[in-house]
N, C-alpha and C. Protein backbone atom coordinates (compact mmCIF):
# COMPACT_ATOMS: atom_id res chain seq x y z
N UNK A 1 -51.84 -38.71 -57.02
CA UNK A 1 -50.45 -38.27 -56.92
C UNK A 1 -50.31 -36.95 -56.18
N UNK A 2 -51.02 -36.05 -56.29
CA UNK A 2 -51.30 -34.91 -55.90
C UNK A 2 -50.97 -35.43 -54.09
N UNK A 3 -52.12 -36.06 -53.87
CA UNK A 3 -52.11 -36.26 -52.33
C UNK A 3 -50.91 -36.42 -51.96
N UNK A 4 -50.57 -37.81 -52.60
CA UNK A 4 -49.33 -38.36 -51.86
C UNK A 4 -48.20 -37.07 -51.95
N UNK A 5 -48.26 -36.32 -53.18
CA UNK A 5 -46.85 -35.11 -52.59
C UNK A 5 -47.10 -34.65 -51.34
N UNK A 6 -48.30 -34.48 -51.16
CA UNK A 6 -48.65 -33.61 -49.92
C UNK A 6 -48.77 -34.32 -48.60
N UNK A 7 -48.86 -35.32 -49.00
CA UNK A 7 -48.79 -36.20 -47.62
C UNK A 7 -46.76 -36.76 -47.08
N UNK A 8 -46.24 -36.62 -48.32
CA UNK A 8 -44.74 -36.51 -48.04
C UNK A 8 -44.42 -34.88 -47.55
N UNK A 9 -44.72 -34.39 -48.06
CA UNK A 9 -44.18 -32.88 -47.91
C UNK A 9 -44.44 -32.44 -46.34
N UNK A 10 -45.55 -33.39 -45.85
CA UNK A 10 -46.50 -33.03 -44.29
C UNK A 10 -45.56 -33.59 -43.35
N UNK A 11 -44.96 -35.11 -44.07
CA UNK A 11 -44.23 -36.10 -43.62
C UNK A 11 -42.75 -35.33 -42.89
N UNK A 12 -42.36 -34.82 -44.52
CA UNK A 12 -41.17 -33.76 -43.82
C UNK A 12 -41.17 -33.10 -43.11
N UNK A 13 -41.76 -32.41 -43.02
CA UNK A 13 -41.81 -30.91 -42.08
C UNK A 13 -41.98 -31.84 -40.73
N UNK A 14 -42.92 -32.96 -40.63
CA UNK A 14 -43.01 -33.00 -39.36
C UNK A 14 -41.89 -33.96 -38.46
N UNK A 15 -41.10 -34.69 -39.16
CA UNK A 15 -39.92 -35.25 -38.76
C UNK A 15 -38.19 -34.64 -39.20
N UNK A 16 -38.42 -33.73 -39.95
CA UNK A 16 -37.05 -33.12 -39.70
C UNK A 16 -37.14 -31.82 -38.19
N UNK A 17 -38.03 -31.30 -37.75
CA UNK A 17 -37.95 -30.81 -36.35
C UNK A 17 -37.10 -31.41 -35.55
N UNK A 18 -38.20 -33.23 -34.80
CA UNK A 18 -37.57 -33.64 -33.87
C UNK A 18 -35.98 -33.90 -34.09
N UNK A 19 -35.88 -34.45 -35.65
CA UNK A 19 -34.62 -34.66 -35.75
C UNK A 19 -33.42 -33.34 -35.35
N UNK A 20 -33.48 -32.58 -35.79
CA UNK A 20 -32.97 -31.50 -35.38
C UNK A 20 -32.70 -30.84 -34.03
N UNK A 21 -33.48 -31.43 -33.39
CA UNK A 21 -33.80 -30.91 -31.40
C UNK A 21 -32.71 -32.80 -30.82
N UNK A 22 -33.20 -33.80 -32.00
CA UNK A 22 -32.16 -34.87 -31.63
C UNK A 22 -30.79 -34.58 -31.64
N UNK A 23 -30.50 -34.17 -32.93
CA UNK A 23 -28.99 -33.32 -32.96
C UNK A 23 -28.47 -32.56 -31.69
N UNK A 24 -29.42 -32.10 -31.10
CA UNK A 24 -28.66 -30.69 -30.59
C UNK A 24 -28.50 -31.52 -28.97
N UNK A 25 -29.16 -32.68 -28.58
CA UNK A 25 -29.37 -33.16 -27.33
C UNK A 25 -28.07 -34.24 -27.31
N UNK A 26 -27.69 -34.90 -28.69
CA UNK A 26 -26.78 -35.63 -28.61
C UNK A 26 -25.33 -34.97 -29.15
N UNK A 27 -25.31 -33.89 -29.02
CA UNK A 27 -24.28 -32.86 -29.20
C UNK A 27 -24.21 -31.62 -28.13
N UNK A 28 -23.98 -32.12 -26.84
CA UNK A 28 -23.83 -30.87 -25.60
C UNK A 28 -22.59 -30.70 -25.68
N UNK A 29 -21.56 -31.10 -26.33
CA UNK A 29 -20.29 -30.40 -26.07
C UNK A 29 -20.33 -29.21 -26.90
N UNK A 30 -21.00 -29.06 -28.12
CA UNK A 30 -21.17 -27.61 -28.82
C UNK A 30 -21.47 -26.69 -27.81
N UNK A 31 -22.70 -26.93 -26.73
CA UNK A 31 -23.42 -26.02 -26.24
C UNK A 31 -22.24 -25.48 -25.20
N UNK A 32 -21.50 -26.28 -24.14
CA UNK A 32 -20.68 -26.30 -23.49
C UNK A 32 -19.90 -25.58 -23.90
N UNK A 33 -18.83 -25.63 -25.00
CA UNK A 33 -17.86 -24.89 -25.94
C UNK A 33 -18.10 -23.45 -25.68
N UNK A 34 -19.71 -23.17 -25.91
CA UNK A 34 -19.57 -21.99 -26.30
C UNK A 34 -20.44 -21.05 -25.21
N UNK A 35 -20.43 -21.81 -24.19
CA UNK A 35 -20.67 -21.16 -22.57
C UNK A 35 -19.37 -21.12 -22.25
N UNK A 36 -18.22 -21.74 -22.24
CA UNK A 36 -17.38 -21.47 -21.56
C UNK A 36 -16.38 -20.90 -22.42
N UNK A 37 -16.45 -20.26 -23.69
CA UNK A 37 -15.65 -19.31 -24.20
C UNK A 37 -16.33 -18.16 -24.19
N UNK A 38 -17.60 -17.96 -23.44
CA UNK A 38 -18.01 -16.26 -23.11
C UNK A 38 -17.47 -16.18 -21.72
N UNK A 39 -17.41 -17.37 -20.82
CA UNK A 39 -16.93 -17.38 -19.40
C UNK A 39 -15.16 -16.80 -19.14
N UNK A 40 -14.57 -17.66 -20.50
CA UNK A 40 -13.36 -16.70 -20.52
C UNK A 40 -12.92 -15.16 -21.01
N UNK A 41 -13.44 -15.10 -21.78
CA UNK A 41 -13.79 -13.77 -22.10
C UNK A 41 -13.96 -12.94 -21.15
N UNK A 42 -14.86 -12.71 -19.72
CA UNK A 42 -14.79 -11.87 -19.09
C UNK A 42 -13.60 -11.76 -18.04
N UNK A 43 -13.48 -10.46 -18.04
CA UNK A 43 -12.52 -10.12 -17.17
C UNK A 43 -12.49 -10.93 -15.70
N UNK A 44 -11.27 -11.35 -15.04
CA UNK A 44 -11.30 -11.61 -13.31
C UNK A 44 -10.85 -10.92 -12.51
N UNK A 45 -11.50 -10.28 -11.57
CA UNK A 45 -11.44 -9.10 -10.58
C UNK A 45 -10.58 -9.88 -9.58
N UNK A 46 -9.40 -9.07 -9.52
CA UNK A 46 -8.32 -9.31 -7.99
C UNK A 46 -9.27 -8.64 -6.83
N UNK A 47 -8.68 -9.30 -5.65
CA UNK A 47 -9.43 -9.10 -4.35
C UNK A 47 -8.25 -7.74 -4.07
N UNK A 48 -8.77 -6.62 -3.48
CA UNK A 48 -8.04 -5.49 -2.84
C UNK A 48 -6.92 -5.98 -1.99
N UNK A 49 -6.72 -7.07 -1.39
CA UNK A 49 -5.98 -7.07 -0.58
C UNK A 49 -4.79 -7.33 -1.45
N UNK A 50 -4.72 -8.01 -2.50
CA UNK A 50 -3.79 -8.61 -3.29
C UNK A 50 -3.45 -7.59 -3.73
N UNK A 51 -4.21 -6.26 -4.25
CA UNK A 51 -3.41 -5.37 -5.28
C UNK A 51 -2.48 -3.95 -4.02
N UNK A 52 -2.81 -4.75 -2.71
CA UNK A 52 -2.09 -3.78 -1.61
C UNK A 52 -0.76 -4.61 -1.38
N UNK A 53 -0.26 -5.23 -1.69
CA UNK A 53 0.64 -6.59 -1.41
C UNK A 53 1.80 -5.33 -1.30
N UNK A 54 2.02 -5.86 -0.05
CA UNK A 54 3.02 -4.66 0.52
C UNK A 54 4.62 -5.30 0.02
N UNK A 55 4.82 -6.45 0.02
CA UNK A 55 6.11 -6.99 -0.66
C UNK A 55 5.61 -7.21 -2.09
N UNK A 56 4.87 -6.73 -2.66
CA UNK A 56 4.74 -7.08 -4.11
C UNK A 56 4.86 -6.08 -4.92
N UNK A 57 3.85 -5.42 -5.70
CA UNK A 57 4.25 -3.72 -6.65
C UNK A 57 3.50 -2.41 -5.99
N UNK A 58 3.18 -3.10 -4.05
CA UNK A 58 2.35 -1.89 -3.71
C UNK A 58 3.22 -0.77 -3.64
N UNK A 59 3.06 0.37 -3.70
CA UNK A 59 3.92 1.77 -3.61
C UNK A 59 4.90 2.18 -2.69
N UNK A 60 4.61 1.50 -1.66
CA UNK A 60 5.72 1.40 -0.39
C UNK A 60 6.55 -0.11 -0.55
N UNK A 61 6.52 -0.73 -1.69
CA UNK A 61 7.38 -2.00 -1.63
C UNK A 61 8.96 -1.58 -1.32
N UNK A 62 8.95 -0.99 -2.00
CA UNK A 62 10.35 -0.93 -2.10
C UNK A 62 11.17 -0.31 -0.26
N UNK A 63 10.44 0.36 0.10
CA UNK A 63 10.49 0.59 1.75
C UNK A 63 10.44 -0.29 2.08
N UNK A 64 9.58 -1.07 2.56
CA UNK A 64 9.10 -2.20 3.26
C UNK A 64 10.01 -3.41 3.27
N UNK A 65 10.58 -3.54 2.21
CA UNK A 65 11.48 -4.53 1.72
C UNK A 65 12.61 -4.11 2.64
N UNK A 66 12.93 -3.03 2.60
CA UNK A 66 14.31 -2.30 3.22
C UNK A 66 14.46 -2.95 5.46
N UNK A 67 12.84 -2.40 5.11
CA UNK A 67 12.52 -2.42 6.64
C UNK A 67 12.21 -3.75 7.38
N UNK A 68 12.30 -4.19 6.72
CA UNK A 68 11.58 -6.65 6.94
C UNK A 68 12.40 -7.15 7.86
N UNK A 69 13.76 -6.50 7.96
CA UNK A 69 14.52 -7.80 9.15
C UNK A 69 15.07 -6.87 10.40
N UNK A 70 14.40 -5.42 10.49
CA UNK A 70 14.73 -4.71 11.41
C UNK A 70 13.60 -5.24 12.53
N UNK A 71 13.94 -4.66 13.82
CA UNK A 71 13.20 -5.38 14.99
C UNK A 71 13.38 -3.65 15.75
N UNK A 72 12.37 -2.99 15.63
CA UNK A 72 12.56 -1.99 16.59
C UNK A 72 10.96 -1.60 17.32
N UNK A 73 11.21 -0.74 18.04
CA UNK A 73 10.08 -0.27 19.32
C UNK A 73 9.34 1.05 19.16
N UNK A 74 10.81 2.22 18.34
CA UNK A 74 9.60 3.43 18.35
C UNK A 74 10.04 3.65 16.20
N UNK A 75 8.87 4.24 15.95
CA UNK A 75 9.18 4.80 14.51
C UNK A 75 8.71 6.58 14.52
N UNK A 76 9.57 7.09 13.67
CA UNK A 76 8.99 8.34 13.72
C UNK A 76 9.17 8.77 12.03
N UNK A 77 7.79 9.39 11.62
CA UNK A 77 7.71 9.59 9.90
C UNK A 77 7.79 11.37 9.75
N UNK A 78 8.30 11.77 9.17
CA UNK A 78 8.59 13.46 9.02
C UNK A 78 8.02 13.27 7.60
N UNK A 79 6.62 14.02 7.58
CA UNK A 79 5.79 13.45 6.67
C UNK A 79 5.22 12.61 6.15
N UNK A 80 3.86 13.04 6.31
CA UNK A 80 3.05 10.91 6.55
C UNK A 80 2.55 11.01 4.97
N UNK A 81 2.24 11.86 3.97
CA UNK A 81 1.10 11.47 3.16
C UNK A 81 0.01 11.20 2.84
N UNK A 82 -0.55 10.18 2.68
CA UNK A 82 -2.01 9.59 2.50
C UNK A 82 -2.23 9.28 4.49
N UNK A 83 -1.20 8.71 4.62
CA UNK A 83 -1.03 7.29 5.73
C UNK A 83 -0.84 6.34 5.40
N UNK A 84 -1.19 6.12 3.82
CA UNK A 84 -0.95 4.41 3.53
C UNK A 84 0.57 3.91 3.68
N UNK A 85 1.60 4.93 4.13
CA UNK A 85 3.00 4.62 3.71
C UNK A 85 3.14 4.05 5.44
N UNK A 86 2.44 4.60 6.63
CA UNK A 86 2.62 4.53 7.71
C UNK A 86 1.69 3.23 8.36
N UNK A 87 0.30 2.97 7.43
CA UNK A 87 0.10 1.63 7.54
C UNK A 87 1.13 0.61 7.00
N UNK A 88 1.47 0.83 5.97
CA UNK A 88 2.39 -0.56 5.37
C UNK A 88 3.56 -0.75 6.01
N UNK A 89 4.06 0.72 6.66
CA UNK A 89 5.22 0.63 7.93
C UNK A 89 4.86 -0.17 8.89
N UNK A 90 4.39 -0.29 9.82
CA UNK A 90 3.63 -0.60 10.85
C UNK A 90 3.23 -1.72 10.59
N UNK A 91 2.88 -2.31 9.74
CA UNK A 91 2.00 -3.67 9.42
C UNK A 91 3.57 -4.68 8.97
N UNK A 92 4.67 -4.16 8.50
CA UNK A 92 6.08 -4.92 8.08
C UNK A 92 6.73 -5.19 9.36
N UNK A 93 6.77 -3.84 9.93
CA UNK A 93 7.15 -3.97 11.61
C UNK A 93 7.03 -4.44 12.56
N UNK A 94 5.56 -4.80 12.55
CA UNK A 94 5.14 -5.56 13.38
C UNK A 94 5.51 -7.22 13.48
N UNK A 95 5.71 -7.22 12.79
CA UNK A 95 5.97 -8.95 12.17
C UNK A 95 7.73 -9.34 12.90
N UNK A 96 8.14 -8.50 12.89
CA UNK A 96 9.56 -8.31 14.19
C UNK A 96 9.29 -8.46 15.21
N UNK A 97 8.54 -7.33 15.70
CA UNK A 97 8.55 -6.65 17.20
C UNK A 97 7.12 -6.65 17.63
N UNK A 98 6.22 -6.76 18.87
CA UNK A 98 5.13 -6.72 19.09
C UNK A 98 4.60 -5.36 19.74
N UNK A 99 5.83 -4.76 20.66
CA UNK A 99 5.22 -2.85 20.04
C UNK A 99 5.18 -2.05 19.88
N UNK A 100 5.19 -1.93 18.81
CA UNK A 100 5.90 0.17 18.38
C UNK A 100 5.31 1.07 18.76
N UNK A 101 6.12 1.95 19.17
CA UNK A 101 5.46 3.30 19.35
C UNK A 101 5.28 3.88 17.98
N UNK A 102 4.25 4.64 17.47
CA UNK A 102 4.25 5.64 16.17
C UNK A 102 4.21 6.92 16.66
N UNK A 103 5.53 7.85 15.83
CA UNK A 103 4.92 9.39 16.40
C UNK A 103 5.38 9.67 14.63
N UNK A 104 4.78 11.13 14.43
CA UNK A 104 4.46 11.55 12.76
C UNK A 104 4.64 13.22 13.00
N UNK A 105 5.26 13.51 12.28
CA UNK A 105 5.33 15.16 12.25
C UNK A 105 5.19 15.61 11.05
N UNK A 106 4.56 16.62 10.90
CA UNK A 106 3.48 17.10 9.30
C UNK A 106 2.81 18.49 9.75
N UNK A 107 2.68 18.74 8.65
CA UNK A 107 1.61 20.15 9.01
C UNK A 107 0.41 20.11 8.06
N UNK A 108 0.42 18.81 8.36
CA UNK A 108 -1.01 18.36 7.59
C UNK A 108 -1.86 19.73 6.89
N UNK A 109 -3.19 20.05 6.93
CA UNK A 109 -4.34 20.61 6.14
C UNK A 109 -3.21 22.30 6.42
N UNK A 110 -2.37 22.27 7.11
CA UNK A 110 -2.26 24.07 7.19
C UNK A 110 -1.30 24.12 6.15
N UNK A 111 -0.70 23.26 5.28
CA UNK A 111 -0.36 23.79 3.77
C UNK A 111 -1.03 22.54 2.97
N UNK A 112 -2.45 22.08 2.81
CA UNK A 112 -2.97 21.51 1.99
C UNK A 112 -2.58 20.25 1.92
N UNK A 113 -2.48 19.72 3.24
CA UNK A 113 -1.99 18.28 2.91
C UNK A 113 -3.26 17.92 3.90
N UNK A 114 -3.16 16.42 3.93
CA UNK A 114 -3.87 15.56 4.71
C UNK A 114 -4.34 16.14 6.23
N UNK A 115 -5.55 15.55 6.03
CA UNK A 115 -6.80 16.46 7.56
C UNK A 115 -5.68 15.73 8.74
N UNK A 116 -5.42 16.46 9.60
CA UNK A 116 -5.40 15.54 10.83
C UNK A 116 -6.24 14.86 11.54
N UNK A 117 -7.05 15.26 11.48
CA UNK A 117 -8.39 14.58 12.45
C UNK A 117 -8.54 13.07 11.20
N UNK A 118 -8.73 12.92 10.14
CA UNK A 118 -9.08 11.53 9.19
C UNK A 118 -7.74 11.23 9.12
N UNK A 119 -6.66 11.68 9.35
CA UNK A 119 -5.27 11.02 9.25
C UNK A 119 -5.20 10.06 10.69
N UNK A 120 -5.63 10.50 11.44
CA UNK A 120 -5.62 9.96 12.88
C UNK A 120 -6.67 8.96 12.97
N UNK A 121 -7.68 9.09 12.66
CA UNK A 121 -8.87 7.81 12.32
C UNK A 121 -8.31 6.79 11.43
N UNK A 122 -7.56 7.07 10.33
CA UNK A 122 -7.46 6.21 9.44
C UNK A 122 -6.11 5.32 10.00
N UNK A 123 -5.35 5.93 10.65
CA UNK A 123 -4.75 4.64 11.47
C UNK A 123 -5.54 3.79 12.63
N UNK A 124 -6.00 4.83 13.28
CA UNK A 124 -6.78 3.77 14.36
C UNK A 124 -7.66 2.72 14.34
N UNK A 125 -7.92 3.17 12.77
CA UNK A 125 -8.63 2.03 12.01
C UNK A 125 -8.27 0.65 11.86
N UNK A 126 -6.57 1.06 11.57
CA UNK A 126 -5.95 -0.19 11.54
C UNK A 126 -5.15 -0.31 12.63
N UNK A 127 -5.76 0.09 13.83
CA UNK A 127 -5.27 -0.58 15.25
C UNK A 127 -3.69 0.15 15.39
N UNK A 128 -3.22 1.27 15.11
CA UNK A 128 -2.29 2.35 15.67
C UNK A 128 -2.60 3.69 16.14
N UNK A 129 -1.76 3.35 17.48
CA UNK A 129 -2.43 4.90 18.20
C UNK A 129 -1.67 5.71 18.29
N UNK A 130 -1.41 6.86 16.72
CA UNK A 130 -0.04 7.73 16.59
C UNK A 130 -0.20 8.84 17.23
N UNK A 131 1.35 9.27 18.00
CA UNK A 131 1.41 10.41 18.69
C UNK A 131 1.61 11.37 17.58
N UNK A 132 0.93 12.34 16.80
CA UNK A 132 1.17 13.40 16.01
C UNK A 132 1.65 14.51 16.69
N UNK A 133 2.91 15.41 15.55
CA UNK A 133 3.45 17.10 16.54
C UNK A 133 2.78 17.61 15.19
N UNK A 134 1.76 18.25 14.79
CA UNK A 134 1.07 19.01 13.92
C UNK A 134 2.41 20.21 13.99
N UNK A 135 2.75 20.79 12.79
CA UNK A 135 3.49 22.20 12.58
C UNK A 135 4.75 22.16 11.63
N UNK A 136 5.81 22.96 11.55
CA UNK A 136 6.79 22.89 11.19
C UNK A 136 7.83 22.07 11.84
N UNK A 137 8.46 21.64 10.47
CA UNK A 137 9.29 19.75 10.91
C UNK A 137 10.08 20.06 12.08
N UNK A 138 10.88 21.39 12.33
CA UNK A 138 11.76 21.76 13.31
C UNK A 138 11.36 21.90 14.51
N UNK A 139 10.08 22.47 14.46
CA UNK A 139 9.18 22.78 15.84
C UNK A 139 8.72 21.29 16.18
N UNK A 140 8.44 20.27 15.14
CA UNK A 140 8.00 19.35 15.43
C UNK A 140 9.19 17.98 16.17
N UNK A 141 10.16 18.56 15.37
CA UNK A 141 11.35 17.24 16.07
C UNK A 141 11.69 18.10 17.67
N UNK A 142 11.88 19.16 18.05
CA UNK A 142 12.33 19.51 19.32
C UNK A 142 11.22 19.24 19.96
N UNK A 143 10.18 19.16 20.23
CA UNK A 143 9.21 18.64 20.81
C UNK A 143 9.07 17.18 20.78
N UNK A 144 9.66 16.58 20.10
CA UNK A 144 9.69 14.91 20.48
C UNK A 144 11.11 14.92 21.06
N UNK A 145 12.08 15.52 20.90
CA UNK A 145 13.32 15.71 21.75
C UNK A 145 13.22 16.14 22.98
N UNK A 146 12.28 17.00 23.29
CA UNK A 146 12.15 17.60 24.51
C UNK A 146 11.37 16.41 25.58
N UNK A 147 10.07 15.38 24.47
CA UNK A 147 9.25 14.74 25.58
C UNK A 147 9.33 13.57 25.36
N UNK A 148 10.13 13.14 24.32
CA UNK A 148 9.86 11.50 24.14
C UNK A 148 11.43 11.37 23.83
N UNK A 149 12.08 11.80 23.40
CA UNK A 149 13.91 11.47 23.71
C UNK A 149 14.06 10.79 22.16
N UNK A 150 15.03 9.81 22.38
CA UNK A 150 15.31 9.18 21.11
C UNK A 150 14.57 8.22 20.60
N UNK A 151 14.51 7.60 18.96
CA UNK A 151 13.40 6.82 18.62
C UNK A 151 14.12 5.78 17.55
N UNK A 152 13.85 4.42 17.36
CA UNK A 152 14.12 3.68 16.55
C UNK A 152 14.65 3.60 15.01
N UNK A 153 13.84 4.18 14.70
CA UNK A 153 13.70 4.10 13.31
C UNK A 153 13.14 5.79 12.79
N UNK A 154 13.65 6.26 12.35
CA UNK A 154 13.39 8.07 11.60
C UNK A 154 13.26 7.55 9.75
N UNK A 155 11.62 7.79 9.20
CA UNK A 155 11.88 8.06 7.87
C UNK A 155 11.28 9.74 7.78
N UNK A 156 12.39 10.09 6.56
CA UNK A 156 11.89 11.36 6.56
C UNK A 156 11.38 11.36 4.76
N UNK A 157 10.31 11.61 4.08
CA UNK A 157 9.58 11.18 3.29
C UNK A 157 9.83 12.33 2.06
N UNK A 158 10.56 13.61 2.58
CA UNK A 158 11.36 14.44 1.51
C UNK A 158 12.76 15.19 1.72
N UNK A 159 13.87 14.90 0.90
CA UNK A 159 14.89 15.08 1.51
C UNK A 159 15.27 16.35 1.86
N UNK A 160 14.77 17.42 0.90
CA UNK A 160 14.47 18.43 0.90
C UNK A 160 14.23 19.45 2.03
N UNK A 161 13.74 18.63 3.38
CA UNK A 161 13.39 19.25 4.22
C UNK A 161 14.83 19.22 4.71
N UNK A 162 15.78 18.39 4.59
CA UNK A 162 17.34 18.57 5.23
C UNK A 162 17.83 19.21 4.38
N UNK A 163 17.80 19.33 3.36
CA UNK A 163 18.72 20.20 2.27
C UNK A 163 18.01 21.50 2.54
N UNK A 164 17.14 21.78 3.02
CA UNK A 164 16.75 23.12 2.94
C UNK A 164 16.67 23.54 4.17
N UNK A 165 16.57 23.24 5.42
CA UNK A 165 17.19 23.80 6.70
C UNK A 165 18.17 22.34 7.09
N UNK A 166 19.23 23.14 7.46
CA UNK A 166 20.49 21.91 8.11
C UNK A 166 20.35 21.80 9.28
N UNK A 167 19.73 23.12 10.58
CA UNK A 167 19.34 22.01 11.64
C UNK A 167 18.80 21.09 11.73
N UNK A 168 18.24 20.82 10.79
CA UNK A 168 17.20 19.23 10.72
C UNK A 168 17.82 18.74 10.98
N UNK A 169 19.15 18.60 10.08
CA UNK A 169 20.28 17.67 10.94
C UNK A 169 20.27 17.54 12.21
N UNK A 170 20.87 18.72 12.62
CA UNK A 170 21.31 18.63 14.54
C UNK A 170 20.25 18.08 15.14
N UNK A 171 18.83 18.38 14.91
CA UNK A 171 17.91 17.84 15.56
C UNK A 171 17.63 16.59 15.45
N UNK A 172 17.90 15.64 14.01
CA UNK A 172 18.12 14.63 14.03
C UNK A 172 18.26 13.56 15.40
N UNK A 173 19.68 14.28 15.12
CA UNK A 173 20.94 13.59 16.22
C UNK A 173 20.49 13.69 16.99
N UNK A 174 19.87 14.70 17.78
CA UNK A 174 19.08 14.76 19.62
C UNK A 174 18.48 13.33 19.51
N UNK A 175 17.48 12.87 18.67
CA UNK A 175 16.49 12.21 19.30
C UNK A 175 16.87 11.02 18.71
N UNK A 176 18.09 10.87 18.17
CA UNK A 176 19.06 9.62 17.48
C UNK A 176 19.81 8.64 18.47
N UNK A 177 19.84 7.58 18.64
CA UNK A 177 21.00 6.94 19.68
C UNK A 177 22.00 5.84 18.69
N UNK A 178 22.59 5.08 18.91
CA UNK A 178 23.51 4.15 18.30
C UNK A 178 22.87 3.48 17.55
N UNK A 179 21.82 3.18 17.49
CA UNK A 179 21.05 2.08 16.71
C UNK A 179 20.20 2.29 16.08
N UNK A 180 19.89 3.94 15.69
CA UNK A 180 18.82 4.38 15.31
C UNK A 180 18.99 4.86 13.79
N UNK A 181 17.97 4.01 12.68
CA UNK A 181 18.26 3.97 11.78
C UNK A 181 17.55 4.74 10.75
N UNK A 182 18.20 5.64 10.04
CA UNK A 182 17.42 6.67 9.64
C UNK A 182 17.35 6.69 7.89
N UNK A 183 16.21 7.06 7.69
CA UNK A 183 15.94 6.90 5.90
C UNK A 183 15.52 7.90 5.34
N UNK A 184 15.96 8.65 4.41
CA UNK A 184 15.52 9.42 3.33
C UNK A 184 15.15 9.36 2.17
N UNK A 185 14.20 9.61 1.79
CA UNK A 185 13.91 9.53 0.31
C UNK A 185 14.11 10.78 -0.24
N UNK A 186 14.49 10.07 -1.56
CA UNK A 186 15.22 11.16 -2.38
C UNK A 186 14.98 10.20 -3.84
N UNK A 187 14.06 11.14 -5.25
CA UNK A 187 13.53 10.72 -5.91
C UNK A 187 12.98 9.38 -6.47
N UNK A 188 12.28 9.16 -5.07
CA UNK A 188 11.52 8.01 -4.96
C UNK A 188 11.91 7.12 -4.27
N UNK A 189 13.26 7.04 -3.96
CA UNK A 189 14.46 6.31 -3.48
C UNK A 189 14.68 6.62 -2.30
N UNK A 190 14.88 5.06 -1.51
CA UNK A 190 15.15 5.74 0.22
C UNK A 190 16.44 4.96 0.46
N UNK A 191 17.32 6.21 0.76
CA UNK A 191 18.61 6.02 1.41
C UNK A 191 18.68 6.02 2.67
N UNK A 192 19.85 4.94 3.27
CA UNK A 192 20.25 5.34 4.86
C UNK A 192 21.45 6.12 4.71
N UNK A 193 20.87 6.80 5.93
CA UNK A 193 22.35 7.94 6.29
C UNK A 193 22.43 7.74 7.59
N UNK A 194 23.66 8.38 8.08
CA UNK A 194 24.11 8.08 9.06
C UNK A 194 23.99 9.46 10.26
N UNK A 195 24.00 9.96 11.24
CA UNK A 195 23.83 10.96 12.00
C UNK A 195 24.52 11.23 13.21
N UNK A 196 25.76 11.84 13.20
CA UNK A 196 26.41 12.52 13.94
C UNK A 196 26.39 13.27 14.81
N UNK A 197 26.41 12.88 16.44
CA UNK A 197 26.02 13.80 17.45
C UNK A 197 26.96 14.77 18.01
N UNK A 198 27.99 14.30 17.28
CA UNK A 198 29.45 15.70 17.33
C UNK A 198 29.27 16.72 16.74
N UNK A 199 29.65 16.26 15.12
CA UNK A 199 29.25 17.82 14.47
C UNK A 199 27.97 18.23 14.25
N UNK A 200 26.67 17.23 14.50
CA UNK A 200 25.03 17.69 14.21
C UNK A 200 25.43 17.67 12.89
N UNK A 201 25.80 16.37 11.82
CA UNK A 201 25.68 16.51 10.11
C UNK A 201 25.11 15.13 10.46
N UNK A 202 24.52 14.85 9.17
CA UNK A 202 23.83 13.56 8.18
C UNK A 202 25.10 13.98 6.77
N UNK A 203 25.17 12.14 6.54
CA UNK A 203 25.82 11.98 5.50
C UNK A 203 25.35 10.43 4.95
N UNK A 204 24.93 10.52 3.75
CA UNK A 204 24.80 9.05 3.05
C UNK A 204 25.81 7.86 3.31
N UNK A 205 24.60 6.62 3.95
CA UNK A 205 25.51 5.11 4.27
C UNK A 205 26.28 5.12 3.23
């Protein structure tokens, strides 16, 4: 009797294994289940281009949107920023017209803003070859008045710079013609105004 326990007990051990490895071979949807609930679990990385979606929640949407069914030739930005506001210009614009001129007035790195020299690469990067007036906005618009005349499209990127000298205005108007459509932002918000070559004023569309 002795034996035979031991020859059952040998019996067990050695056929509940395979049985057990049988279980698990005729049950792959368990295994499956629970590969593809660690697969959801991890996060899914958006591609960069998607989180730049210039008509979607990129930072210049709300511009861009404004700017979609205009068709013009020259743009001029009175303060560029990063540049990313003057790529996403340029890249909406284009989709109108096949070719703009870009000119940009800033005083980039001489009050702590953006290098000129990597402001100027970083468009050419994306295939625009901007005429920059480096200095003060006033010195900078009579010098595109003096050599390049009037221009399409004027955004000026703080309003501030008209509320705080009013020739900005008059100078405006020099390099303004009938069709030339001009935008201000003003807390976050870009308004058109209109520009008067009689009295040299801007006044909100």
């Amino acid at each position: 009797m002795p034996l035979l326990k031991l020859w059952n007990s040998l019996r067990g051990q050695s056929t509940n294994t395979p049985e057990t490895k049988a279980e698990e071979s005729q049950n792959p949807e368990k295994q499956i289940s629970s590969t593809s609930a660690k697969n959801h679990a991890q996060p899914v990385k958006r591609s960069g281009k998607a989180a730049f979606g210039i008509f979607g929640s990129g930072p210049h949407s709300g511009l861009c949107k404004q700017l979609k069914p205009l068709s013009v030739h020259s743009v001029l930005e009175v303060g560029v920023g990063d540049g990313s506001q003057a790529i996403a210009v340029m890249d909406t614009l284009s989709r109108q017209s096949e070719s703009i001129r870009y000119y940009a007035v800033d005083e980039f790195e001489m009050t702590g803003g953006v290098n000129l020299k990597q402001f100027h690469q970083k468009l050419r990067n994306h295939n625009i070859h901007p005429q920059l007036f480096p200095g003060p906005v006033d010195r900078g618009l009579m010098k595109i008045a003096h050599t390049i005349g009037s221009v399409d499209l004027i955004l000026v990127a703080d309003a501030s710079v008209i509320d705080n000298n009013p020739a900005i205005a008059g100078i405006l108007a020099r390099i303004s013609h009938e069709g030339t459509r001009v935008l201000v932002a003003r807390n976050e918000t870009w308004n058109s105004i209109e520009v008067f070559t009689g009295d040299r004023s801007c006044r909100a569309a």
